[in-house]
C-alpha atoms as a PDB file:
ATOM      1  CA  UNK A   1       7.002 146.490  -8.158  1.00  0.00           C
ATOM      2  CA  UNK A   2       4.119 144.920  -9.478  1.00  0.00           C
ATOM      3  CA  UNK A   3       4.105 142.427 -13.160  1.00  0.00           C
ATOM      4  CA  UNK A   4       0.761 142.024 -14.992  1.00  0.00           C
ATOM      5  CA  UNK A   5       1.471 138.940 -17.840  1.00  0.00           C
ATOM      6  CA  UNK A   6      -0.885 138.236 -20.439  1.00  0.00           C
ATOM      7  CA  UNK A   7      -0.346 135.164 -23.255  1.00  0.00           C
ATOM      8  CA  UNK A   8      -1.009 135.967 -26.693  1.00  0.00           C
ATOM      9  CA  UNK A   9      -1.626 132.441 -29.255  1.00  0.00           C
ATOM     10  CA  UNK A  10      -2.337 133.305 -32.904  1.00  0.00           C
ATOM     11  CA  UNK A  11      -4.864 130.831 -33.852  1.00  0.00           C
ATOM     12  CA  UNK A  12      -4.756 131.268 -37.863  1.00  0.00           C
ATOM     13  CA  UNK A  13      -6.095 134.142 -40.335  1.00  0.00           C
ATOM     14  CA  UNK A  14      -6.075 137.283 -38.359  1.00  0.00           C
ATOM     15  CA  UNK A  15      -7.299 135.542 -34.598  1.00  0.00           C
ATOM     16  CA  UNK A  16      -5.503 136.110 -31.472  1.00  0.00           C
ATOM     17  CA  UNK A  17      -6.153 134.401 -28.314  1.00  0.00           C
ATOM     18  CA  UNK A  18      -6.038 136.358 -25.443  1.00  0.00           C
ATOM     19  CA  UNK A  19      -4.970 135.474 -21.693  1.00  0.00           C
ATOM     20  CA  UNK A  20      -3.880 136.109 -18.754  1.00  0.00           C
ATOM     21  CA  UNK A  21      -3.429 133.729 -15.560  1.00  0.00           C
ATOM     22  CA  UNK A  22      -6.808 132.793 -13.786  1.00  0.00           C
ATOM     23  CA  UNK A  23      -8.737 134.987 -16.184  1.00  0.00           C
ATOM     24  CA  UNK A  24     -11.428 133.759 -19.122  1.00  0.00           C
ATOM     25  CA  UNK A  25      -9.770 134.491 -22.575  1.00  0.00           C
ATOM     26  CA  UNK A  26     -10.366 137.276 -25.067  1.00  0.00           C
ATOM     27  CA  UNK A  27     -10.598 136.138 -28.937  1.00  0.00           C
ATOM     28  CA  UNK A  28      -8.412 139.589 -30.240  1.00  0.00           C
ATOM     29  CA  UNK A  29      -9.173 140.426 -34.450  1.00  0.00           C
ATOM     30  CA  UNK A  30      -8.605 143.255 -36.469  1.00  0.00           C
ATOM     31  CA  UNK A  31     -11.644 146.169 -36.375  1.00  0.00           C
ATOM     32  CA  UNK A  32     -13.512 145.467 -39.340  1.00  0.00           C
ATOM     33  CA  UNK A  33     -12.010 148.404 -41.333  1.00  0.00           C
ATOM     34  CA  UNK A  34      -8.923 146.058 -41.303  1.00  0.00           C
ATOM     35  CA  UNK A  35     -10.324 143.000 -42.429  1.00  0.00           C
ATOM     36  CA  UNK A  36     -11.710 141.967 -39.163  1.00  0.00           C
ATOM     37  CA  UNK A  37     -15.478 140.466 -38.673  1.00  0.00           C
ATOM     38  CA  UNK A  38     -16.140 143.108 -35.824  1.00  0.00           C
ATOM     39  CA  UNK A  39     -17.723 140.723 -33.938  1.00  0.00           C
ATOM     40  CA  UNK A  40     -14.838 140.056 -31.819  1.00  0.00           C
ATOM     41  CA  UNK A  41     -12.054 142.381 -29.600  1.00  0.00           C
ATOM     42  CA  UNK A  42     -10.192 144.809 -31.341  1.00  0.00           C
ATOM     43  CA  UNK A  43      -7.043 146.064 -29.876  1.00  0.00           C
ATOM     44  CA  UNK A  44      -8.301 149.435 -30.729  1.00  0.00           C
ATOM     45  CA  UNK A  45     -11.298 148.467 -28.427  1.00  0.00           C
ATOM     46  CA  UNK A  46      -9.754 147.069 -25.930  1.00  0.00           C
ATOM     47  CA  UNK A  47      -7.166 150.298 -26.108  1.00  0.00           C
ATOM     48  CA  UNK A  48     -10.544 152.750 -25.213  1.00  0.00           C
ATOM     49  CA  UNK A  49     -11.765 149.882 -22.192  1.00  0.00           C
ATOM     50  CA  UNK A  50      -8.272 149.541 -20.473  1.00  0.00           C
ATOM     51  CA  UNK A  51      -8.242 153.521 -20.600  1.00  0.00           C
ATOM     52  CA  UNK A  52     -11.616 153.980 -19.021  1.00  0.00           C
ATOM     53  CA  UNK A  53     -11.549 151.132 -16.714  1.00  0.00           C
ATOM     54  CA  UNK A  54      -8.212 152.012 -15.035  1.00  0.00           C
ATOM     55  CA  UNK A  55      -9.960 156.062 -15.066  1.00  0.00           C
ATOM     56  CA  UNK A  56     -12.841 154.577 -13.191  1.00  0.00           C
ATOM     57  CA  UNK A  57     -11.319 152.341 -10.785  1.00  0.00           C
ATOM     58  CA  UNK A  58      -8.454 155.170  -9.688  1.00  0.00           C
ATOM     59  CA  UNK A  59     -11.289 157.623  -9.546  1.00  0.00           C
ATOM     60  CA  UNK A  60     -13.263 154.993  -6.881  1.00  0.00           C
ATOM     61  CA  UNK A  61     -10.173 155.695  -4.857  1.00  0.00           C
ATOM     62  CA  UNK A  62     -10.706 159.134  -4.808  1.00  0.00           C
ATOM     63  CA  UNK A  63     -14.083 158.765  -4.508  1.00  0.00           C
ATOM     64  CA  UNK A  64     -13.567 156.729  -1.117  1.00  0.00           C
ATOM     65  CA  UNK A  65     -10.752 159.324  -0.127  1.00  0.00           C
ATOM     66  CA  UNK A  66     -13.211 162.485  -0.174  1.00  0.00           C
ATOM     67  CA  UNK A  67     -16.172 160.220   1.096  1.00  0.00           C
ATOM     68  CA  UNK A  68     -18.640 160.400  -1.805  1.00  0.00           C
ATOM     69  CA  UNK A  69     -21.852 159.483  -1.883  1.00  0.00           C
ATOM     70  CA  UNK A  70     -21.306 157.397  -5.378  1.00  0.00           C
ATOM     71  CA  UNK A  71     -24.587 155.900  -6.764  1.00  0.00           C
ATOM     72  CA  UNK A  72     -24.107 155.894  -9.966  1.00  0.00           C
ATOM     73  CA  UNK A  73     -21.317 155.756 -13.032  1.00  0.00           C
ATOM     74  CA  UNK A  74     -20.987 154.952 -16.648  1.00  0.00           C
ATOM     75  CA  UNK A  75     -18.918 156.045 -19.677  1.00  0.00           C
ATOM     76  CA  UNK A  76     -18.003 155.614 -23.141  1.00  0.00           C
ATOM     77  CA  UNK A  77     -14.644 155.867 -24.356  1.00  0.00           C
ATOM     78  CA  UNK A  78     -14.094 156.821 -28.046  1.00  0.00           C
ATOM     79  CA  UNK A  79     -10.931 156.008 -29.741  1.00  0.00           C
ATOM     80  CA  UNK A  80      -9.703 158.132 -32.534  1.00  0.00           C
ATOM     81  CA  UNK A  81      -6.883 156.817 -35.220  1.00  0.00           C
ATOM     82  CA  UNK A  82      -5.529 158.000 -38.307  1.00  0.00           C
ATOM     83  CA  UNK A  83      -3.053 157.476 -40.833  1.00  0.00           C
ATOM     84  CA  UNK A  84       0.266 159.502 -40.201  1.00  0.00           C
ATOM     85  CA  UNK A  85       3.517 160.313 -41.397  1.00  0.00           C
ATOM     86  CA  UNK A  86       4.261 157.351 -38.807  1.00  0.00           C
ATOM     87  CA  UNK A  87       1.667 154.526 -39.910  1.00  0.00           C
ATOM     88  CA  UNK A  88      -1.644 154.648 -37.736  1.00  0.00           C
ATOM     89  CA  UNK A  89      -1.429 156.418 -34.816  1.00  0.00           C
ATOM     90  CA  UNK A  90      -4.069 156.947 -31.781  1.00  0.00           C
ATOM     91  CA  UNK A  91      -5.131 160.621 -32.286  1.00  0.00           C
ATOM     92  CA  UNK A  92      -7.681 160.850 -29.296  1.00  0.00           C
ATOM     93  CA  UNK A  93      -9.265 158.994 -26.641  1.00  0.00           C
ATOM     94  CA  UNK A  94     -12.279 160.661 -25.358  1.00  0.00           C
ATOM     95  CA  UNK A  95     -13.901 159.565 -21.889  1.00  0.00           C
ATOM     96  CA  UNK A  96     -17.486 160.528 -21.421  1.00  0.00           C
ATOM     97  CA  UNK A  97     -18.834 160.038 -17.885  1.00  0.00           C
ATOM     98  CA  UNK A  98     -22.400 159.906 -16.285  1.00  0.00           C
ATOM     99  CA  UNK A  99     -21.991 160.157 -13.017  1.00  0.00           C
ATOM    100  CA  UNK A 100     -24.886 160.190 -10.245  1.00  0.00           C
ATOM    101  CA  UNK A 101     -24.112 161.305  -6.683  1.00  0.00           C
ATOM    102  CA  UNK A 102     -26.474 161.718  -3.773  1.00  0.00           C
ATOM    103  CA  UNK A 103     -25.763 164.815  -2.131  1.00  0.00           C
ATOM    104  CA  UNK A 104     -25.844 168.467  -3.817  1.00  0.00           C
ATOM    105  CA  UNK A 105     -21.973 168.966  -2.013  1.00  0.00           C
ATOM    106  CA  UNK A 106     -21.012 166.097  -3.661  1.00  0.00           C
ATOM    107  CA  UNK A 107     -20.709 167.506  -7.172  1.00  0.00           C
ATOM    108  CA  UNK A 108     -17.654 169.130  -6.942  1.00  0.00           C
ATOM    109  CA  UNK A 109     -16.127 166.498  -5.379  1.00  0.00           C
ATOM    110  CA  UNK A 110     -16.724 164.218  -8.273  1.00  0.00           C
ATOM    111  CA  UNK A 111     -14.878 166.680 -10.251  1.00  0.00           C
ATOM    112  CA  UNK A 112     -11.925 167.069  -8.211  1.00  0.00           C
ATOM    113  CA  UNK A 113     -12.068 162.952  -8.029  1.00  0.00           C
ATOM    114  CA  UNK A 114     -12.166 162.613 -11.423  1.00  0.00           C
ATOM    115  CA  UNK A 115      -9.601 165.685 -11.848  1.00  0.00           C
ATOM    116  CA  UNK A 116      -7.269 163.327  -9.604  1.00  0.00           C
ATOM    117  CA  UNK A 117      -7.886 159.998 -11.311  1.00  0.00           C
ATOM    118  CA  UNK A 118      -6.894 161.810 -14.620  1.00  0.00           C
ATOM    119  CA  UNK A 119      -3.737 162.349 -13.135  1.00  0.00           C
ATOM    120  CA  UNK A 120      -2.825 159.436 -11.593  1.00  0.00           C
ATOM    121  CA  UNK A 121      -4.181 156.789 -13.734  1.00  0.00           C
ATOM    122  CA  UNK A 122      -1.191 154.552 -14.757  1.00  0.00           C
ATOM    123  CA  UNK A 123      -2.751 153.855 -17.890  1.00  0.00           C
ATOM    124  CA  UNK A 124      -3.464 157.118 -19.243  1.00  0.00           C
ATOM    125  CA  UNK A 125      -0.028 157.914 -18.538  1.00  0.00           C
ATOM    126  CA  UNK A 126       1.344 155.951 -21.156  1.00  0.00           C
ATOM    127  CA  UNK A 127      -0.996 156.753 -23.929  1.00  0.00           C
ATOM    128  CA  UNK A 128       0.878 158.978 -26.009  1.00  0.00           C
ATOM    129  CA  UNK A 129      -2.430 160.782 -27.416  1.00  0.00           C
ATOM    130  CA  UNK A 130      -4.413 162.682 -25.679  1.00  0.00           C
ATOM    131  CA  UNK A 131      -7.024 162.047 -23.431  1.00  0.00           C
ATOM    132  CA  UNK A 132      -9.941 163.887 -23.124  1.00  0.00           C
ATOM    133  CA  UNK A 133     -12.525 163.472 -20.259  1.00  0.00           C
ATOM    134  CA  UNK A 134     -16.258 165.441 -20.060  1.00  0.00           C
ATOM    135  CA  UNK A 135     -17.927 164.235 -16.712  1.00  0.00           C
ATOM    136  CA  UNK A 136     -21.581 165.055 -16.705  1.00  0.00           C
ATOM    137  CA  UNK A 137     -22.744 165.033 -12.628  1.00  0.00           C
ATOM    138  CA  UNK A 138     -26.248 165.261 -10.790  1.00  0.00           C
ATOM    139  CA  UNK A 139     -27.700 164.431  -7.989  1.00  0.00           C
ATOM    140  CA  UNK A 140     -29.723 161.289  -7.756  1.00  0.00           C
ATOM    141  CA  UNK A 141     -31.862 160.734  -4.210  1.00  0.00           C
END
């Protein structure tokens, strides 16, 4: 089994210090539409990074797995909340990829890679909303 820790310190007002071992620190504040200055990390924000992060990095195992010819990725993730019967709740987190491979054949396997990834990224997994990917491929030589 593997355990991740992180260290949380309030530092007054509404600032959070963020750690983890042998890793720079995080200042965490609310978004701005909660009081926050939105010029620091948002938990909502860093909800939407640790989503698409952990989709990218299971979908480079994939991506080494069916051998492809990877030259190029970046994505966006959007994170939807709104006020429920519950308190705030995620609604959505949408992924939105630009992918580049080299070869024509390659295509498809970025889908199924990606396809995989969905379903095996630990992160996603836990997220009780849904999450939505749209992977735009081409071919970049």
């Amino acid at each position: 089994m593997s355990e991740y820790v992180t260290y949380l310190e309030w530092k007054g007002g509404q600032q959070i210090a963020l750690s983890a071992d042998q890793k720079p620190g995080l200042t965490v504040t609310p978004p701005k539409e909660f009081g926050g200055t939105g010029q620091e990390w948002s938990p909502e924000e860093l909800m939407g990074g640790a989503v698409d992060s952990c989709l990218l990095l299971t979908t480079l195992y994939f991506v080494r797995t069916l051998k492809i010819e990877l030259t190029s990725y970046r994505s966006s993730a959007t994170v939807q909340m709104d006020r429920t019967a519950d308190g705030l709740r995620f609604q959505e987190i949408t992924l939105k990829i630009d992918a580049a491979v080299s070869k024509d054949e390659d295509v498809g396997k970025m889908k199924s890679a990606i396809e995989q990834a969905e379903a095996h990224c630990p992160v996603s997994a836990v997220v009780k909303c849904p999450v939505n990917v749209v992977l735009e491929t081409r071919v970049e030589k």
